[in-house]
Every structure is written in C-alpha cells, then in structure tokens.
C-alpha atoms as a PDB file:
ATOM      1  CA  UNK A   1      63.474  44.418 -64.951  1.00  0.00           C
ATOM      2  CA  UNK A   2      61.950  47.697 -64.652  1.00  0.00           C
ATOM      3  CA  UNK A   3      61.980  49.954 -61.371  1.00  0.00           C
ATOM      4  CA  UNK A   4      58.520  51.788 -60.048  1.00  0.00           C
ATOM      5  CA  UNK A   5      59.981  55.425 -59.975  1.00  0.00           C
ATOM      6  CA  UNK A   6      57.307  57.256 -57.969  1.00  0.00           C
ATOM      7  CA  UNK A   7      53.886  57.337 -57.314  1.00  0.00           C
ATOM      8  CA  UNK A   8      51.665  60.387 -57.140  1.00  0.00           C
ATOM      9  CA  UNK A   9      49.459  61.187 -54.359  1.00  0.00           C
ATOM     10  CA  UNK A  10      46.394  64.677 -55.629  1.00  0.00           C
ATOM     11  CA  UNK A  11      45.836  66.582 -51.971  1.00  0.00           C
ATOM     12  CA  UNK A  12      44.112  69.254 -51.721  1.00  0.00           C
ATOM     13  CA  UNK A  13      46.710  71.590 -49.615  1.00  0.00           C
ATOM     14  CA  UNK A  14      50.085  71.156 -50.035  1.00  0.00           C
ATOM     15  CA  UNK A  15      51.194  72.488 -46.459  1.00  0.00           C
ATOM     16  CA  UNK A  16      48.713  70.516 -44.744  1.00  0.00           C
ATOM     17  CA  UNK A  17      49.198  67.312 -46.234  1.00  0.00           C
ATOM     18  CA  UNK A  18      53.336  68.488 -45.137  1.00  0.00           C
ATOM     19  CA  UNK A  19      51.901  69.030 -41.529  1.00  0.00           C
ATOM     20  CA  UNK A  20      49.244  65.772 -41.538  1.00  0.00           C
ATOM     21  CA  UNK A  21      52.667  63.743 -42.922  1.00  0.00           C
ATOM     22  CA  UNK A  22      55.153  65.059 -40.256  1.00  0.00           C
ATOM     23  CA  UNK A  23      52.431  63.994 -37.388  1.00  0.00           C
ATOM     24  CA  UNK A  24      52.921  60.481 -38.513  1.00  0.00           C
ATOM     25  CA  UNK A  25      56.940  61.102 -38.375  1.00  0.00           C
ATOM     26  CA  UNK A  26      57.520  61.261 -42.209  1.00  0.00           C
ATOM     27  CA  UNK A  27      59.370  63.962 -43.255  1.00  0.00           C
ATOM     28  CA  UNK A  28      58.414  65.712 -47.541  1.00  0.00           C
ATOM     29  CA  UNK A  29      60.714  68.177 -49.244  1.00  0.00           C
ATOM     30  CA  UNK A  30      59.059  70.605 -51.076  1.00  0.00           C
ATOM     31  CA  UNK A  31      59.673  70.062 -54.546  1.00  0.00           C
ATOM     32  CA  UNK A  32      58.914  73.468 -56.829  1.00  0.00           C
ATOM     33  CA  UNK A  33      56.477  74.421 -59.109  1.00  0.00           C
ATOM     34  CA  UNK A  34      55.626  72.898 -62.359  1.00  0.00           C
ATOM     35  CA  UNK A  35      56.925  74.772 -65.681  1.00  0.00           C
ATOM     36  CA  UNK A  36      52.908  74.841 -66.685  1.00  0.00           C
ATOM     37  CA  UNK A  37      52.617  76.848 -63.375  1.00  0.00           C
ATOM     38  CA  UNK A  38      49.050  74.863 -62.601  1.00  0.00           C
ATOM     39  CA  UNK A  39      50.948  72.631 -59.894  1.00  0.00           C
ATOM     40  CA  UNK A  40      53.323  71.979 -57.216  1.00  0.00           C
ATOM     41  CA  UNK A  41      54.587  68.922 -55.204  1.00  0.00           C
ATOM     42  CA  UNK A  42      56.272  68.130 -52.141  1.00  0.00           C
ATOM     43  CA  UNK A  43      58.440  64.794 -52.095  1.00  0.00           C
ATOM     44  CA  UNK A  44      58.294  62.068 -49.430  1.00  0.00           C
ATOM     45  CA  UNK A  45      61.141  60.320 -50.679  1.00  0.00           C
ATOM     46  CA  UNK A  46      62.003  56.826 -49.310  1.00  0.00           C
ATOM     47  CA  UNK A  47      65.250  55.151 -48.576  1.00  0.00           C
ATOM     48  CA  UNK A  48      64.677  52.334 -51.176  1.00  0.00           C
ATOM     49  CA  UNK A  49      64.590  55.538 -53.823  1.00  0.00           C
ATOM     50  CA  UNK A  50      61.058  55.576 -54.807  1.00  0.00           C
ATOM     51  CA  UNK A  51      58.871  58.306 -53.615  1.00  0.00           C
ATOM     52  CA  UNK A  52      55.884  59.569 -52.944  1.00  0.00           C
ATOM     53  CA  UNK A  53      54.568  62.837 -54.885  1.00  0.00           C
ATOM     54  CA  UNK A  54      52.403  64.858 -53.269  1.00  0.00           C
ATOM     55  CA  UNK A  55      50.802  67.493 -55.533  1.00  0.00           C
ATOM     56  CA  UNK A  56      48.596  69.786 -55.377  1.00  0.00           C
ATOM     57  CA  UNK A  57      46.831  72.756 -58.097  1.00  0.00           C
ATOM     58  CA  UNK A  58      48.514  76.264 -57.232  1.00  0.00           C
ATOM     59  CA  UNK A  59      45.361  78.661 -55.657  1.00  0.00           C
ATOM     60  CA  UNK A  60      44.347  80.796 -58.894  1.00  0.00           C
ATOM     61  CA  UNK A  61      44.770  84.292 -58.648  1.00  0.00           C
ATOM     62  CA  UNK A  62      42.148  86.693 -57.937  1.00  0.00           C
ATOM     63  CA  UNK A  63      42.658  88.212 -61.289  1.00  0.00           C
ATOM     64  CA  UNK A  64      43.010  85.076 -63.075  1.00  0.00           C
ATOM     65  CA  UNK A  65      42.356  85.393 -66.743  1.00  0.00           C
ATOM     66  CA  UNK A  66      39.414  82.757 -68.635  1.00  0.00           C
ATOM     67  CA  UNK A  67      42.573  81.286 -70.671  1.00  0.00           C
ATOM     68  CA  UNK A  68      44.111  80.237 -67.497  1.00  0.00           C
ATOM     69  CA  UNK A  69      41.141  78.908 -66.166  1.00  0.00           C
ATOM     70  CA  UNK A  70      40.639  76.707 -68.822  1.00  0.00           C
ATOM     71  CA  UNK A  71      43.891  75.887 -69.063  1.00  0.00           C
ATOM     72  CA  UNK A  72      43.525  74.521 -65.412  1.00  0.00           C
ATOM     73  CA  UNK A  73      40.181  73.054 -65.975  1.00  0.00           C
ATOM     74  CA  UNK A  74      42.014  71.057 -68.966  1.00  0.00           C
ATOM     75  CA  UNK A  75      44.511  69.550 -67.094  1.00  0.00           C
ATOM     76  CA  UNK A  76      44.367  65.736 -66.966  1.00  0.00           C
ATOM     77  CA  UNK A  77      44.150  66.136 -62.926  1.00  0.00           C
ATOM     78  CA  UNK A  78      41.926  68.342 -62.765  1.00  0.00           C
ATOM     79  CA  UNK A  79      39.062  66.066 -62.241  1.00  0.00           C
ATOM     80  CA  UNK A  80      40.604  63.858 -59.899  1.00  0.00           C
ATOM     81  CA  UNK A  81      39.237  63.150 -56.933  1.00  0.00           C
ATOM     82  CA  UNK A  82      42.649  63.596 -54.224  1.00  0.00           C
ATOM     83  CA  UNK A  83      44.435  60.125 -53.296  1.00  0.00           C
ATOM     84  CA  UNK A  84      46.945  57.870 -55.963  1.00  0.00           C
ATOM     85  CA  UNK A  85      45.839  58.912 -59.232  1.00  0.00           C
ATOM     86  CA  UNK A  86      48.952  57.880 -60.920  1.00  0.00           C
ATOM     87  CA  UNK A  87      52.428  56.121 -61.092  1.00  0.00           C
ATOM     88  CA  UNK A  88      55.872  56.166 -62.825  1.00  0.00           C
ATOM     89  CA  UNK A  89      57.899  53.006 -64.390  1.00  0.00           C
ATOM     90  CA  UNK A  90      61.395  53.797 -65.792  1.00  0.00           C
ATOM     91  CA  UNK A  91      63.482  53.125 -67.352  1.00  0.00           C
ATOM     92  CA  UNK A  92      62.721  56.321 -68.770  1.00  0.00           C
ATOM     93  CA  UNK A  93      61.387  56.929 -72.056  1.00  0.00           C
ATOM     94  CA  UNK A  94      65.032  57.617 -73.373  1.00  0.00           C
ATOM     95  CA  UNK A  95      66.407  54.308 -73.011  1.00  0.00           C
ATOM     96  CA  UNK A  96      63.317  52.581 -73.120  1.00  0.00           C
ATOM     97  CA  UNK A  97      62.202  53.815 -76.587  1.00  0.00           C
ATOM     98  CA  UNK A  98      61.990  50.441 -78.057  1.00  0.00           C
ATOM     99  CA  UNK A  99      59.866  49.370 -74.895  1.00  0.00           C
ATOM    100  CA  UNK A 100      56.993  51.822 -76.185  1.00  0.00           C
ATOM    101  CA  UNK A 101      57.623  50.550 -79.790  1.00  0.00           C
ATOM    102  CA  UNK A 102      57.688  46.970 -78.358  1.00  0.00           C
ATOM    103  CA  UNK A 103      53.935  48.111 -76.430  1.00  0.00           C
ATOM    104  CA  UNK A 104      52.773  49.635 -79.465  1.00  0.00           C
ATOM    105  CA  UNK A 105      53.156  47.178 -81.611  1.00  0.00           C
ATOM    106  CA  UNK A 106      51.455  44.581 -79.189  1.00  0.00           C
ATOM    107  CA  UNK A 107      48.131  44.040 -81.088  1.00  0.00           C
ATOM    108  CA  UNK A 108      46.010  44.860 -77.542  1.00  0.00           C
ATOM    109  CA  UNK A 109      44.696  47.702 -78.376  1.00  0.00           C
ATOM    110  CA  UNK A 110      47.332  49.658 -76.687  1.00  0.00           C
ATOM    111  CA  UNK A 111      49.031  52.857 -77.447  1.00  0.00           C
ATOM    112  CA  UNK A 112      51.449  55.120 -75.394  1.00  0.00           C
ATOM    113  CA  UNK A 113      52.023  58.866 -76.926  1.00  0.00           C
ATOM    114  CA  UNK A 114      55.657  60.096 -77.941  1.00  0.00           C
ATOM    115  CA  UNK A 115      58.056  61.772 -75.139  1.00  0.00           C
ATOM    116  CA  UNK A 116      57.083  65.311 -73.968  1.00  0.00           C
ATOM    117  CA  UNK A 117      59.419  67.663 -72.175  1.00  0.00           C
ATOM    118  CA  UNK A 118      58.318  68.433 -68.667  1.00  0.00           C
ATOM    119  CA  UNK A 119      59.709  69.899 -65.510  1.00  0.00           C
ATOM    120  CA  UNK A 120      59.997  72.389 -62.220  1.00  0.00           C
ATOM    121  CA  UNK A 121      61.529  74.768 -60.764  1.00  0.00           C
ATOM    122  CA  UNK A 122      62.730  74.627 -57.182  1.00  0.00           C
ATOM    123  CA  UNK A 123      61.879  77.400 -54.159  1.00  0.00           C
ATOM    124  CA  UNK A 124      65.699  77.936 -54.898  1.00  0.00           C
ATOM    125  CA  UNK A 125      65.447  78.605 -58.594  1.00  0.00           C
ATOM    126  CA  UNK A 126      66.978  75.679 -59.551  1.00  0.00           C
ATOM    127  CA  UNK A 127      64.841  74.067 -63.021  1.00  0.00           C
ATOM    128  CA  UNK A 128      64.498  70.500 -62.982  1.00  0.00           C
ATOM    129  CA  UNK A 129      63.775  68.856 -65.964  1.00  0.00           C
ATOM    130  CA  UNK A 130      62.657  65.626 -67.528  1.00  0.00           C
ATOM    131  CA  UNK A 131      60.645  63.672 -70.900  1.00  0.00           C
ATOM    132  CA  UNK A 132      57.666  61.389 -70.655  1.00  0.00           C
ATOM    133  CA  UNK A 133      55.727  59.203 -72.226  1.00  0.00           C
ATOM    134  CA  UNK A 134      51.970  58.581 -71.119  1.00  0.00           C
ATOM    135  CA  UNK A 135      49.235  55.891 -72.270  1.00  0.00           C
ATOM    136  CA  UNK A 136      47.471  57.803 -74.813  1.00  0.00           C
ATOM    137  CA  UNK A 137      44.103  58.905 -72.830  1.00  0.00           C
ATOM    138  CA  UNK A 138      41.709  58.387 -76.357  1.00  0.00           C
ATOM    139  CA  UNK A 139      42.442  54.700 -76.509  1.00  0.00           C
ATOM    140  CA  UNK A 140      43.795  53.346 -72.961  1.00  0.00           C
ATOM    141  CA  UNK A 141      41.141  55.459 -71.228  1.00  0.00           C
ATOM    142  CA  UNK A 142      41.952  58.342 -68.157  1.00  0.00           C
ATOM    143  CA  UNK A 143      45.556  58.871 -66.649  1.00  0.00           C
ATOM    144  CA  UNK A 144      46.593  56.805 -63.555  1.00  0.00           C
ATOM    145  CA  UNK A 145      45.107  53.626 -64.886  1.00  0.00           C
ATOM    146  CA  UNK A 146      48.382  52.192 -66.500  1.00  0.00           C
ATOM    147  CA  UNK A 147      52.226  53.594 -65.729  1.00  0.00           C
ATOM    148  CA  UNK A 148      53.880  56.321 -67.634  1.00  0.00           C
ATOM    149  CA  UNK A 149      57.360  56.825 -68.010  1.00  0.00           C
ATOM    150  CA  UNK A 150      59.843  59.107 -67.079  1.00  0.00           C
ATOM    151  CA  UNK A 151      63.303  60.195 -67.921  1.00  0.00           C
ATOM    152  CA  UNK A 152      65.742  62.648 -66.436  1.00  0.00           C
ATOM    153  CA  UNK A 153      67.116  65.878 -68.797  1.00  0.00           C
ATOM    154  CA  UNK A 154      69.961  65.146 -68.776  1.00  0.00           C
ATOM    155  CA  UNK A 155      69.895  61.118 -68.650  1.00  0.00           C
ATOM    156  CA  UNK A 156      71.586  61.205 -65.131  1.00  0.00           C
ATOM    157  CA  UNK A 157      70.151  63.763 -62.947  1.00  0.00           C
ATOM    158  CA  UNK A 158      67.491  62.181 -60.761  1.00  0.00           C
ATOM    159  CA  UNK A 159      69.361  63.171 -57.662  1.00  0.00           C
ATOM    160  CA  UNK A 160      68.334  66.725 -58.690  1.00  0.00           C
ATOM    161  CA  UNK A 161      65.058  65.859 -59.076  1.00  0.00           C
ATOM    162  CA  UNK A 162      64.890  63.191 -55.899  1.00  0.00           C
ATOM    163  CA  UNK A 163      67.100  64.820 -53.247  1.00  0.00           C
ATOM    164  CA  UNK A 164      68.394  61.282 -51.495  1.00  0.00           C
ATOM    165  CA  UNK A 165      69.796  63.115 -48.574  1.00  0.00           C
ATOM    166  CA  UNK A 166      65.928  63.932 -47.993  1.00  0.00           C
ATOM    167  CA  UNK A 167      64.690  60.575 -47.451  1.00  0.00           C
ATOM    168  CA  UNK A 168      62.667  58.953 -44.897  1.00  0.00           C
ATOM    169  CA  UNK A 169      65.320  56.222 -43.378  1.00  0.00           C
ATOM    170  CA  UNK A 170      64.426  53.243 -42.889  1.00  0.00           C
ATOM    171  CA  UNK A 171      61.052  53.375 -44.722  1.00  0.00           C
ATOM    172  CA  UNK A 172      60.710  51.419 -47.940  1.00  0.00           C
ATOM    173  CA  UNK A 173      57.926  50.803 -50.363  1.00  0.00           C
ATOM    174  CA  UNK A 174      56.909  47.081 -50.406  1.00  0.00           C
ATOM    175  CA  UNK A 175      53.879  46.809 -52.476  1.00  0.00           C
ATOM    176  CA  UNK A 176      51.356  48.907 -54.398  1.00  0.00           C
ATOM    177  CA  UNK A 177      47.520  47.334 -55.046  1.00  0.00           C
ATOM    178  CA  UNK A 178      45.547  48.257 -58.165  1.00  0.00           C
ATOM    179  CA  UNK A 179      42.009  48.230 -57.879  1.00  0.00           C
ATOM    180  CA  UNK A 180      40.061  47.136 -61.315  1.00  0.00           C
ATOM    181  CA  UNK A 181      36.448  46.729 -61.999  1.00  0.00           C
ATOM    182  CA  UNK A 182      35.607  43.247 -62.919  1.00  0.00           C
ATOM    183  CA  UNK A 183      33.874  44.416 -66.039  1.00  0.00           C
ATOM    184  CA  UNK A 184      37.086  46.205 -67.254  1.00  0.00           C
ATOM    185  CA  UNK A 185      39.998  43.369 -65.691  1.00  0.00           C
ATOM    186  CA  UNK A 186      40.045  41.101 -68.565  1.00  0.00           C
ATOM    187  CA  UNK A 187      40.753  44.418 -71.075  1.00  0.00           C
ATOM    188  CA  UNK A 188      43.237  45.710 -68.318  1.00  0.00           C
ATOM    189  CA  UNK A 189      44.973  42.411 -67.877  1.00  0.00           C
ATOM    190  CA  UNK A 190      46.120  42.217 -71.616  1.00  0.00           C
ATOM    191  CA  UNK A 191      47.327  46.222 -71.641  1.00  0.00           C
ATOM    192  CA  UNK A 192      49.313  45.628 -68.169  1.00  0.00           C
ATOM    193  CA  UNK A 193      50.747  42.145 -69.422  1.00  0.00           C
ATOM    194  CA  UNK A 194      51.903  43.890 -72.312  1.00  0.00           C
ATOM    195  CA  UNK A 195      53.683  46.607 -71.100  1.00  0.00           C
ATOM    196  CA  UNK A 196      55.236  44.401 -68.242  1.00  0.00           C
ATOM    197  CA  UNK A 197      56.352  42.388 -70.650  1.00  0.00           C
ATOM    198  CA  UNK A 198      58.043  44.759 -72.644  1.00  0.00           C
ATOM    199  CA  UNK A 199      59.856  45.877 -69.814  1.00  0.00           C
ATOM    200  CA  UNK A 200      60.813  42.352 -68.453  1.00  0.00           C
ATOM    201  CA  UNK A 201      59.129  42.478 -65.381  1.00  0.00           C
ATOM    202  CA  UNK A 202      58.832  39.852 -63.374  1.00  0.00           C
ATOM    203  CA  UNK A 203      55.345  37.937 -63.174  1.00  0.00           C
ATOM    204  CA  UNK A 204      54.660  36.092 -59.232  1.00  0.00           C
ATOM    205  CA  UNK A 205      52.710  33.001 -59.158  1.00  0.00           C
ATOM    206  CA  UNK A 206      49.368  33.510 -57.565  1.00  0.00           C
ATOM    207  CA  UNK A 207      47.189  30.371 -56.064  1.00  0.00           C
ATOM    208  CA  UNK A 208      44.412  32.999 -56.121  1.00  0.00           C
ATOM    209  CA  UNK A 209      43.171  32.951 -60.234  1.00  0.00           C
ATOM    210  CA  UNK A 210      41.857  36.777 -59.652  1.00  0.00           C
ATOM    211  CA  UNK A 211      44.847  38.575 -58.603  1.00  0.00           C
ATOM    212  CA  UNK A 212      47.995  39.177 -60.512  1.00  0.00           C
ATOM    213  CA  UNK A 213      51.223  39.966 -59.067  1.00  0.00           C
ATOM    214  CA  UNK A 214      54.406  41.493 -60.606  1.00  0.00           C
ATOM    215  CA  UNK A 215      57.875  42.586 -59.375  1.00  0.00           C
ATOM    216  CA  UNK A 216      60.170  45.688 -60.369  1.00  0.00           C
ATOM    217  CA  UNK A 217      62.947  47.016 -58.504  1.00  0.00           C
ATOM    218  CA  UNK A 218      63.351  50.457 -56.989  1.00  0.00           C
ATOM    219  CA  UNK A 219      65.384  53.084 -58.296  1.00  0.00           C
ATOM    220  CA  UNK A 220      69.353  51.434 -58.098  1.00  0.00           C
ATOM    221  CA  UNK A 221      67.905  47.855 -57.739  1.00  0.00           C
ATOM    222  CA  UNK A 222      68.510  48.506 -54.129  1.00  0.00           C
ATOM    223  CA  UNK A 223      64.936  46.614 -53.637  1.00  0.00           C
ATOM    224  CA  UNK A 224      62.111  45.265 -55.129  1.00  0.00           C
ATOM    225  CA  UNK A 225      58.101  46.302 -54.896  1.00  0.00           C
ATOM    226  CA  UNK A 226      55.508  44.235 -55.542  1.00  0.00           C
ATOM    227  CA  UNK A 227      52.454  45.060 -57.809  1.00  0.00           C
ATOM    228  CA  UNK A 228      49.395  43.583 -57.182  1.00  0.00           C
ATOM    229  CA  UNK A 229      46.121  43.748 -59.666  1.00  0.00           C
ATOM    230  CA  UNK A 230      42.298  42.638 -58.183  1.00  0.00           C
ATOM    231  CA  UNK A 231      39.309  43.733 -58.330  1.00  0.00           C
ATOM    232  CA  UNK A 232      37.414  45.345 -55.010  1.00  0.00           C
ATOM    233  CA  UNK A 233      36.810  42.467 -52.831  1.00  0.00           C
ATOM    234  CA  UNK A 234      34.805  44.186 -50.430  1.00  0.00           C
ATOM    235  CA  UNK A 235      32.132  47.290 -50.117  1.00  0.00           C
ATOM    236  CA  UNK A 236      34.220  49.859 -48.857  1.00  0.00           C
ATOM    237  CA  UNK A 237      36.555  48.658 -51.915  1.00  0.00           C
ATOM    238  CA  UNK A 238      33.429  48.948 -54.621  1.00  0.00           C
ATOM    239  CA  UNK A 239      32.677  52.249 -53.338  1.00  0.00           C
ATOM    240  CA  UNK A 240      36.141  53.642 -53.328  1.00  0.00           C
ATOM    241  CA  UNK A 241      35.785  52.255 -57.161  1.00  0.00           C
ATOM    242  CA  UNK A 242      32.451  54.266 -57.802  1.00  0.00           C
ATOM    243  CA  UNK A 243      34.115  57.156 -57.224  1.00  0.00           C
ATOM    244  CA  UNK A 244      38.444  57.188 -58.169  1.00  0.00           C
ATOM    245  CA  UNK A 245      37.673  54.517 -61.143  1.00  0.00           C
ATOM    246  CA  UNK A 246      39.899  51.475 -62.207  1.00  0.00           C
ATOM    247  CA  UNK A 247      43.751  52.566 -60.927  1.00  0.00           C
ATOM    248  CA  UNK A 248      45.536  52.947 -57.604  1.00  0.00           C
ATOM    249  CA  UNK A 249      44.154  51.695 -54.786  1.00  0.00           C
ATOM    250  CA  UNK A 250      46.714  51.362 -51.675  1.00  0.00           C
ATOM    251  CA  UNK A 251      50.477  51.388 -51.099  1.00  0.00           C
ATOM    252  CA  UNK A 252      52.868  49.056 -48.296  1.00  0.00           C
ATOM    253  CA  UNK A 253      55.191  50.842 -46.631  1.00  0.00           C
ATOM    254  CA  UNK A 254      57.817  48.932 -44.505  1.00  0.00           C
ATOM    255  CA  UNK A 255      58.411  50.681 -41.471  1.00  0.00           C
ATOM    256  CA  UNK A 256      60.831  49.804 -38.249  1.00  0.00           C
ATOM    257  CA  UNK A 257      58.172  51.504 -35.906  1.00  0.00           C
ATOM    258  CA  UNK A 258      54.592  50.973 -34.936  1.00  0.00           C
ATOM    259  CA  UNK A 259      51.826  53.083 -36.640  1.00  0.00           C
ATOM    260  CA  UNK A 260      48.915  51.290 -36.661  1.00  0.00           C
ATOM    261  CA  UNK A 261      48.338  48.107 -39.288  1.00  0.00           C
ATOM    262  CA  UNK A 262      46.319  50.697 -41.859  1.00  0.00           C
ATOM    263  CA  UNK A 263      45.186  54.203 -41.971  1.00  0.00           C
ATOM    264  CA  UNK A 264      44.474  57.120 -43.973  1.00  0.00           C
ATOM    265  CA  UNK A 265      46.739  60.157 -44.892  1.00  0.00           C
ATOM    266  CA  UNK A 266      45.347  62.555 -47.171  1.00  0.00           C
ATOM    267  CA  UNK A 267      42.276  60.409 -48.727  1.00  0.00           C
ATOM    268  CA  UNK A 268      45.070  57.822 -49.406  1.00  0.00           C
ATOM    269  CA  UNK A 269      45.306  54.287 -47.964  1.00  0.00           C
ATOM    270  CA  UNK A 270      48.268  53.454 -46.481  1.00  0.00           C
ATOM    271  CA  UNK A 271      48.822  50.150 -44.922  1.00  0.00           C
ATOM    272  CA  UNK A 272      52.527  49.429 -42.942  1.00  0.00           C
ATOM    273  CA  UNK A 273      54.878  46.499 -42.374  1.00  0.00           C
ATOM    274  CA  UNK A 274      57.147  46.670 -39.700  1.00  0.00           C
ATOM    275  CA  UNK A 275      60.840  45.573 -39.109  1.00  0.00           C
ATOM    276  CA  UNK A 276      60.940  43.704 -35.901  1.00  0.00           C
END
C-alpha cells in the first residue's frame, strides 16, 4: 500500500502564514529555497510523518530581468489561486518505476511524465534533493488534480528533507477530501482507480454510490489516511469549485486539543478531530 507523503498548501506570505499557524499552536520549519529559485516552503510536519508544505513565490527583484519573469509566469503554480493545490504519493518514483509503467499502460487515457531531478537548499546551506514524476499536464489536465510522486536523492534521506524532530506532536493527518465536478468524476474516477491500483491501495466500501474512499499509510506505516473523492455537495462547495477547479478540497487533522470543529488557515480548510 502506498503512503500520502505530503500535501502542498500556495500562501501568499510565507512568514505570515508561519505567524497565522503558530496562533493556532502549530509549529512550521522553514524549509529553503527551491534550486529554480521561484519558491520557498516552510514545513508543518506531523507526528504520523506526513506534512504539510507551505509555499510560497520568492518577491521578484526590483531589477528582475523579462527571462525571469517569464520564467515565473511559466511555472505550473503560478496561476494558482493559494490553498491545496497539490499532493505527494510515494513510494517514490525510484522504486515505484513499474507503478508508472503499470499507470501508463492502463488504457484510461492516462499518462505520468518520466522522473525529473528537483530540490532546495536550506537557510543553512544544506541542498536537499529529490526525483519526481508528475501526471503529464497535456493529457491528465492542470497539476494538483491527481498525485505525483516523489523520491529522495539518495533513496534514504527524507529525514533531511522532513526534519522529524520538527514535528507537531500529537497531531496526525486523518483524511484528505477531493472535490470533483460532476461533469469531470466519471473521467477522474477511472485515472484515480488506476493509479491506486497500481500502487495497491486500499479501496473502503462506501453505502453512499457518489463518494469513493481509499486508504494509504503515512510515511513508516506508522498510520493510515483516508482519501475521500465527491463532488461539491453544497454552494459554498460549488463555488470553491468555480474558482480552485477539480483537486484538493479539505484536510482532517487529529488533534488532542480543542480548536474549533472547522476553520480556515491560509484560504485552506481545515477541519479537526480530537483525542478525548
């Protein structure tokens, strides 16, 4: 069964979605700056091993050349609005090569691109790095939809790259929803069934016949996280839809203190269980 690596959370500010984090008791590491130099993330890491990335486009410079620009204006972010616009399945692409072959070859209409090199480098200098492997945007449509995958450089570093000693305790990530327009769930249904599948994921019944649920552990198969898959079941849900598309719509957090049953932290939903 597959683990849910991270998710990734677009704010606007960096050090204010640190500050509007820390007022709700949640502590986020600051992460580095990406090799591309366009962004830079701050961690709120769990104690299941999943995290939360926050990320956010560096400031340009004043002097900032027309190449750059359009470099930044050509990033697949870019034209996010800020909340989830994405999440992260491993095993990484390194082990799970014949997992994209097996989703490639799945007749749906589905395609995931071959393993590019990524990484960061820490406030302390340190460069992180990592491959993935994406849903290619021509035919499955605009990032954040569908998982990507990611693998550590070298195969067993994610401690560099998740600091555990960082985490949140006692704060775990129980389920994530995905929002999908009814005109688009049939399409999305066969794409996520086939890359769940791949990756031996395991399917929940549902006495509901429009939502699908799926399990995958967290990192170490210290826990599991559900995924559920609906369409917007009320206005506020359709709106939200209008605007952020077919992909993330809210993440569980299990909690052992009170914070309210739902609110929202930088133009994300987050909704909270608690350990009594």
């Amino acid at each position: 069964m597959p683990t849910l690596d991270h998710i990734i959370l677009l704010v606007p500010s960096l050090s204010e979605a640190i500050a509007e984090f820390f007022s709700y008791g949640f502590n986020l590491v600051r992460g580095g700056t990406h090799s591309d130099g366009l962004t830079e993330n701050a961690l709120f890491i769990l104690s299941d091993g999943t995290y939360i990335e926050c990320i956010a486009f560096v400031p340009p410079a004043e002097d900032e050349s027309s190449d750059r620009t359009a470099q930044r204006e050509a990033h697949w972010w870019w034209r996010k609005e800020p909340g989830f616009i994405d999440w992260c399945l491993g095993p990484g692409v390194m082990e799970s090569g014949v997992i994209v072959k097996t989703i490639n070859n799945a007749s749906v209409g589905l395609q995931y691109d071959e393993p590019v090199q990524g990484g960061r480098r820490t406030a302390q200098g340190q460069q992180i790095n990592w491959l993935v492997s994406s849903p290619n945007v021509a035919i499955c449509g605009p990032r954040g939809r569908l998982p990507f995958f990611c693998q550590d450089v070298p195969k067993d570093s994610r401690y560099l790259r998740v600091p555990h000693r960082s985490a949140n305790t006692n704060t775990t990530l129980e389920r994530i929803t995905i929002l999908v327009r009814p005109s688009r769930l049939a399409v999305y249904l066969s794409h996520i069934t086939a890359v769940f599948q791949a990756c031996n994921a395991e399917s929940l019944p549902s006495e509901d016949p429009l939502l699908y649920e799926y399990r995958v552990y967290t990192p170490g198969a210290q826990g599991t996280v559900q995924i559920t898959i609906r369409s917007p079941m009320t206005l506020s849900e359709q709106e939200w839809a209008s605007v952020h598309g077919d992909g993330m719509y809210e993440c569980v957090l299990k909690v052992n203190r009170r914070l309210g049953e739902a609110c929202e932290i930088q133009q994300a939903r987050f909704a909270f269980e608690y350990d009594d």
